[in-house]
Protein backbone atom coordinates (compact mmCIF):
# COMPACT_ATOMS: atom_id res chain seq x y z
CA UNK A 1 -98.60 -233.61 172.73
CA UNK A 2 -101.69 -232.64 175.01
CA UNK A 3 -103.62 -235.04 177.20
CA UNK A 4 -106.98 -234.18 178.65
CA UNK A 5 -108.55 -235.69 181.27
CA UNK A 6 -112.97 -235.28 182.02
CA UNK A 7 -114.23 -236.35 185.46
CA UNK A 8 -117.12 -239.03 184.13
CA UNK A 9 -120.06 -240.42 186.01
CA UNK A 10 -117.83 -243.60 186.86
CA UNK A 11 -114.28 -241.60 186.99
CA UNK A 12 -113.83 -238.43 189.43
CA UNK A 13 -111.60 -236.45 188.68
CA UNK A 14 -109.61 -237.29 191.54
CA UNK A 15 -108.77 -240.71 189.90
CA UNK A 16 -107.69 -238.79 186.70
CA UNK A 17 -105.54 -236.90 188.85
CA UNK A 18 -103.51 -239.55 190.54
CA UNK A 19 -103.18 -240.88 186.68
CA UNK A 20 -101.90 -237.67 185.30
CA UNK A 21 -99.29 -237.71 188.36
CA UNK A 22 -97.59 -240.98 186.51
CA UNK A 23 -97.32 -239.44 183.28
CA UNK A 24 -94.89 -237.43 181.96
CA UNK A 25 -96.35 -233.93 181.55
CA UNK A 26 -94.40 -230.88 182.12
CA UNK A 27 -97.48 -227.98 182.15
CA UNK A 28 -100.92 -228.82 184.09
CA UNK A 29 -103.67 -226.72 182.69
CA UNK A 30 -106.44 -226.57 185.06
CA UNK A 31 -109.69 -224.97 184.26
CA UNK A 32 -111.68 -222.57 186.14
CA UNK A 33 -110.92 -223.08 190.15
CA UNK A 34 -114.21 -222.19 191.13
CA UNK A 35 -114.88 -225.03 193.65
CA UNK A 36 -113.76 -226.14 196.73
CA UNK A 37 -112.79 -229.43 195.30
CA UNK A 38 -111.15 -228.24 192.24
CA UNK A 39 -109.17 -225.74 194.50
CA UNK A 40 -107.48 -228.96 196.47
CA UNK A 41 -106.85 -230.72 192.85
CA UNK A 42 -104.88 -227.34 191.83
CA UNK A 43 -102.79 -227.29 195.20
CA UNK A 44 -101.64 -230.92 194.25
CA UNK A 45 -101.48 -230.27 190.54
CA UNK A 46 -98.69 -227.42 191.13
CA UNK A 47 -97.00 -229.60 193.97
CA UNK A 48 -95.82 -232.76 192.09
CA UNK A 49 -95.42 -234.47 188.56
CA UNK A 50 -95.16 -231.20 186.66
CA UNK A 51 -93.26 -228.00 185.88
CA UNK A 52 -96.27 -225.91 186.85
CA UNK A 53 -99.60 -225.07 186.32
CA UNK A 54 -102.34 -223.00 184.88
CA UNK A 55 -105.25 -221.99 186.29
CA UNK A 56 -108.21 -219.38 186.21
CA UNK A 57 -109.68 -218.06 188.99
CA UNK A 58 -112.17 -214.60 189.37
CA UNK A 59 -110.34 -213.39 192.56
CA UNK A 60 -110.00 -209.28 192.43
CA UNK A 61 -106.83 -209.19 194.20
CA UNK A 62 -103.85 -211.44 195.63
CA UNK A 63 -105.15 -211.15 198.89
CA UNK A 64 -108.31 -212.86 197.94
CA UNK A 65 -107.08 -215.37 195.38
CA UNK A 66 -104.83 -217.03 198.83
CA UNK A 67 -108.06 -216.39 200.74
CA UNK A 68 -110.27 -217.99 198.92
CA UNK A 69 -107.80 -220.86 197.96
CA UNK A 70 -106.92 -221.08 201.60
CA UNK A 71 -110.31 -221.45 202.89
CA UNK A 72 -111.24 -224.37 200.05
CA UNK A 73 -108.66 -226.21 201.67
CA UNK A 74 -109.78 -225.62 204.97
CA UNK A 75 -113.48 -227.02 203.81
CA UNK A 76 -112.04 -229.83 202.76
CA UNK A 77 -110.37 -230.70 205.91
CA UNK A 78 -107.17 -230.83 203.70
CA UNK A 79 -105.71 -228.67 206.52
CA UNK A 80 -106.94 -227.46 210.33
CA UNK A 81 -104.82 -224.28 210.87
CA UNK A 82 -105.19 -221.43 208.84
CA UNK A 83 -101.65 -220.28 208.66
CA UNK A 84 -100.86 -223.36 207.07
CA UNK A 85 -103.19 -223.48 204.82
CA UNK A 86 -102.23 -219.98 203.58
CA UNK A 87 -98.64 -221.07 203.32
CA UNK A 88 -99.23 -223.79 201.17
CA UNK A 89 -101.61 -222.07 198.92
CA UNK A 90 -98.37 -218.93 198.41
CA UNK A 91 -96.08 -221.55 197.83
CA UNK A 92 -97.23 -222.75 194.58
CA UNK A 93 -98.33 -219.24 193.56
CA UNK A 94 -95.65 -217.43 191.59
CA UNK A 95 -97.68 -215.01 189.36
CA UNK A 96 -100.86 -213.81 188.99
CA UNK A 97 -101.91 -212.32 186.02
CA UNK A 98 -104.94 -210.41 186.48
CA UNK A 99 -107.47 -209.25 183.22
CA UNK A 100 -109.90 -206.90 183.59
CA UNK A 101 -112.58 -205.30 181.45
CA UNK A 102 -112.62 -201.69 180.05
CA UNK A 103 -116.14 -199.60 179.39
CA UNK A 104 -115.94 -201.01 175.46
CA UNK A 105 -116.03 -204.60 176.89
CA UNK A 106 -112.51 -205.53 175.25
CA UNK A 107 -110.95 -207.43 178.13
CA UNK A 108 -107.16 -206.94 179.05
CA UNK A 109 -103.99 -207.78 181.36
CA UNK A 110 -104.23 -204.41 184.14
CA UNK A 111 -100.98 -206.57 185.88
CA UNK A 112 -98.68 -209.10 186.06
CA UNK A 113 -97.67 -210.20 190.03
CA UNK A 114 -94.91 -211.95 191.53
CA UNK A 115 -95.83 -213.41 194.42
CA UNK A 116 -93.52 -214.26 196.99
CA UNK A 117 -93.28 -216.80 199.68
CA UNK A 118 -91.55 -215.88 203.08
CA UNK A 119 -89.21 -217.74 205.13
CA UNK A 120 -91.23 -218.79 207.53
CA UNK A 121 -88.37 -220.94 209.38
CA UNK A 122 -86.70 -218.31 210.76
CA UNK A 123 -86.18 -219.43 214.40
CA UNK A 124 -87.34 -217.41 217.39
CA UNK A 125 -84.78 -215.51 219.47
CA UNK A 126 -83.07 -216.92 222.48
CA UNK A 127 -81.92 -214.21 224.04
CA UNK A 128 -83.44 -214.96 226.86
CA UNK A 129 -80.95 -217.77 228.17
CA UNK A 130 -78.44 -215.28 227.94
CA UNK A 131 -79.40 -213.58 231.21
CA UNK A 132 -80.08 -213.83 234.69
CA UNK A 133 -83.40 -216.14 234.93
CA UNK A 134 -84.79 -213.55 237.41
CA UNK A 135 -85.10 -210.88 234.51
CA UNK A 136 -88.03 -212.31 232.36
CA UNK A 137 -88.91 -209.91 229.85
CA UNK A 138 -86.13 -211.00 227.20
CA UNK A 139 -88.53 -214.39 227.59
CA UNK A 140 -91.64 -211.81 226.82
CA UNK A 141 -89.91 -210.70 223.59
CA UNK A 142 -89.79 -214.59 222.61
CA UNK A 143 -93.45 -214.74 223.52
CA UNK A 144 -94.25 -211.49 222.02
CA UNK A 145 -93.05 -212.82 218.62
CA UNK A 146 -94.01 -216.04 219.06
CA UNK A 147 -97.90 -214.41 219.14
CA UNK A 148 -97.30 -211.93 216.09
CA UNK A 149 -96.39 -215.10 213.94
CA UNK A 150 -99.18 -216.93 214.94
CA UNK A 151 -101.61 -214.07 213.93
CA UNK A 152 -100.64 -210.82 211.93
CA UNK A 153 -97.27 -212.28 210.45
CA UNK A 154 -97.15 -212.04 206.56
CA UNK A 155 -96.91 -214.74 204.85
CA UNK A 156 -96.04 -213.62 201.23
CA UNK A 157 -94.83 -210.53 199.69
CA UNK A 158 -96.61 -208.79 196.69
CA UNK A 159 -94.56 -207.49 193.41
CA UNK A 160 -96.14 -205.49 190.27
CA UNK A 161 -93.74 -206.31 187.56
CA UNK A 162 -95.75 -205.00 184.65
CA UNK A 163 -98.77 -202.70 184.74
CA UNK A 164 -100.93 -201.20 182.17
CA UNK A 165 -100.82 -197.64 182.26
CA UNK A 166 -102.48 -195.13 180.12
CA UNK A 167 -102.61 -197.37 177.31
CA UNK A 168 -99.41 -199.24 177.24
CA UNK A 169 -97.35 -202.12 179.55
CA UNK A 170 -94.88 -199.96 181.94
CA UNK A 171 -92.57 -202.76 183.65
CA UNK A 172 -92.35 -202.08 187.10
CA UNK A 173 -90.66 -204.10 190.11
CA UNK A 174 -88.03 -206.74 189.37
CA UNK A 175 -88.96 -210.23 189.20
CA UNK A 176 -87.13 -211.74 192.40
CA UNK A 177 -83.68 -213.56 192.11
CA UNK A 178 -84.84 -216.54 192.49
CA UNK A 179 -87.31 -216.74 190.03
CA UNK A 180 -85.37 -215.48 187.40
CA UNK A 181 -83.13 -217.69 188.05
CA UNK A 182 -85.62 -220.56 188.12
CA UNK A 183 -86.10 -219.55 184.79
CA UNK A 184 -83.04 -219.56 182.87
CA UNK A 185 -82.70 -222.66 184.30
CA UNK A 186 -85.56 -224.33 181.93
CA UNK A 187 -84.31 -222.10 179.25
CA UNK A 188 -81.83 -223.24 176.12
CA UNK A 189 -78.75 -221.34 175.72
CA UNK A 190 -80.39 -218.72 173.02
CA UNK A 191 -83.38 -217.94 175.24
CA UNK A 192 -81.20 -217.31 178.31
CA UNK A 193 -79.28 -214.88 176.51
CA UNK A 194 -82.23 -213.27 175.23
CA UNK A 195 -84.18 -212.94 178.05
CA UNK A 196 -81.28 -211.06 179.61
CA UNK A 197 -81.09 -208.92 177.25
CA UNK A 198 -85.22 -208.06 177.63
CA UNK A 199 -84.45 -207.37 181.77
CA UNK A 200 -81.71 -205.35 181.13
CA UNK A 201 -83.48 -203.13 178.23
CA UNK A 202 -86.58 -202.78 180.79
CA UNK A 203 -85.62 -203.05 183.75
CA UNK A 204 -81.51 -201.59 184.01
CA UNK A 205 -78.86 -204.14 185.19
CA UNK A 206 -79.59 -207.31 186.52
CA UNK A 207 -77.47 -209.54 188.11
């Protein structure tokens, strides 16, 4: 039940792309993302016509995986601003499991990452029309905000849920609500009640 598609000489791989977005696929597995054209196929891979998808990428940390996604797009001229470029990139990334290499050359998973998306519609305060239009600086606060969103404003959060540690996986933060619960949604009845049962036994009670 796999289908693989290979850009040709006569077929780019953007062609086999809008043909894998008819079919009925539920996991895209993309190779290596290592150019800026294969970056922009990922971001509409993960987008539509699937469940979600796999991808490598040599990135060292979070920050530079959306980085370096984010700027492919902006090479591309898929997007002109930068903080919406690095929106879109977060928004299809939900974990990033990261391998490294110890001294014996015997490769490994150092961490598992949630990454989270913020609300970014969160609507500027208005304060300001609450007082006398002489008084301005409830207006500055506006402004004020206005400027940190537009420049130093986060755009996701970062969450270790497993790391290796001194030889062995120690689960660390929670995965988010909302992905667990996107979870158990694709999950039969048995798995459900067994994956419970693995958050609870390593990570306390869950709701």
């Amino acid at each position: 039940n796999i289908l693989t598609f290979k850009e040709t000489s006569t077929i780019s791989g953007q062609a086999g792309l809008d043909v894998q977005k008819k079919t009925d696929g539920s996991v895209n597995i993309l190779g290596e993302v290592a150019t800026d054209e294969v970056a922009v196929w990922m971001l509409q891979m993960a987008q539509v016509a699937s469940l979600f998808t796999l991808f490598t990428h040599h990135a060292k940390t979070v920050k530079d995986l959306s980085l370096s996604l984010r700027n492919s797009l902006l090479k591309c001229d898929v997007f002109r601003d930068e903080k919406i470029a690095e929106e879109q990139v977060v928004n299809v990334l939900d974990f990033d499991v990261h391998l490294e290499r110890d001294e014996n050359g015997k490769r490994y998973i150092s961490r598992i990452t949630e990454i989270i998306a913020l609300d970014q519609d969160v609507p500027y305060p208005e304060t300001y029309k609450l007082v006398d239009k002489k008084a301005n600086s409830e207006f500055m606060d506006t402004m004020t905000e206005y400027f940190r969103r537009r420049t130093d404003r986060k755009v996701y959060l970062t969450n270790n849920v497993v790391e290796f540690e001194e030889g062995h996986y120690v689960a660390k933060g929670l995965i988010s609500k909302d992905n667990i619960a996107g979870m158990k949604l694709l999950m039969n009845l048995e798995d459900r009640e067994g994956f419970q049962r693995f958050l609870i036994e390593n990570w306390g009670e869950v709701v």
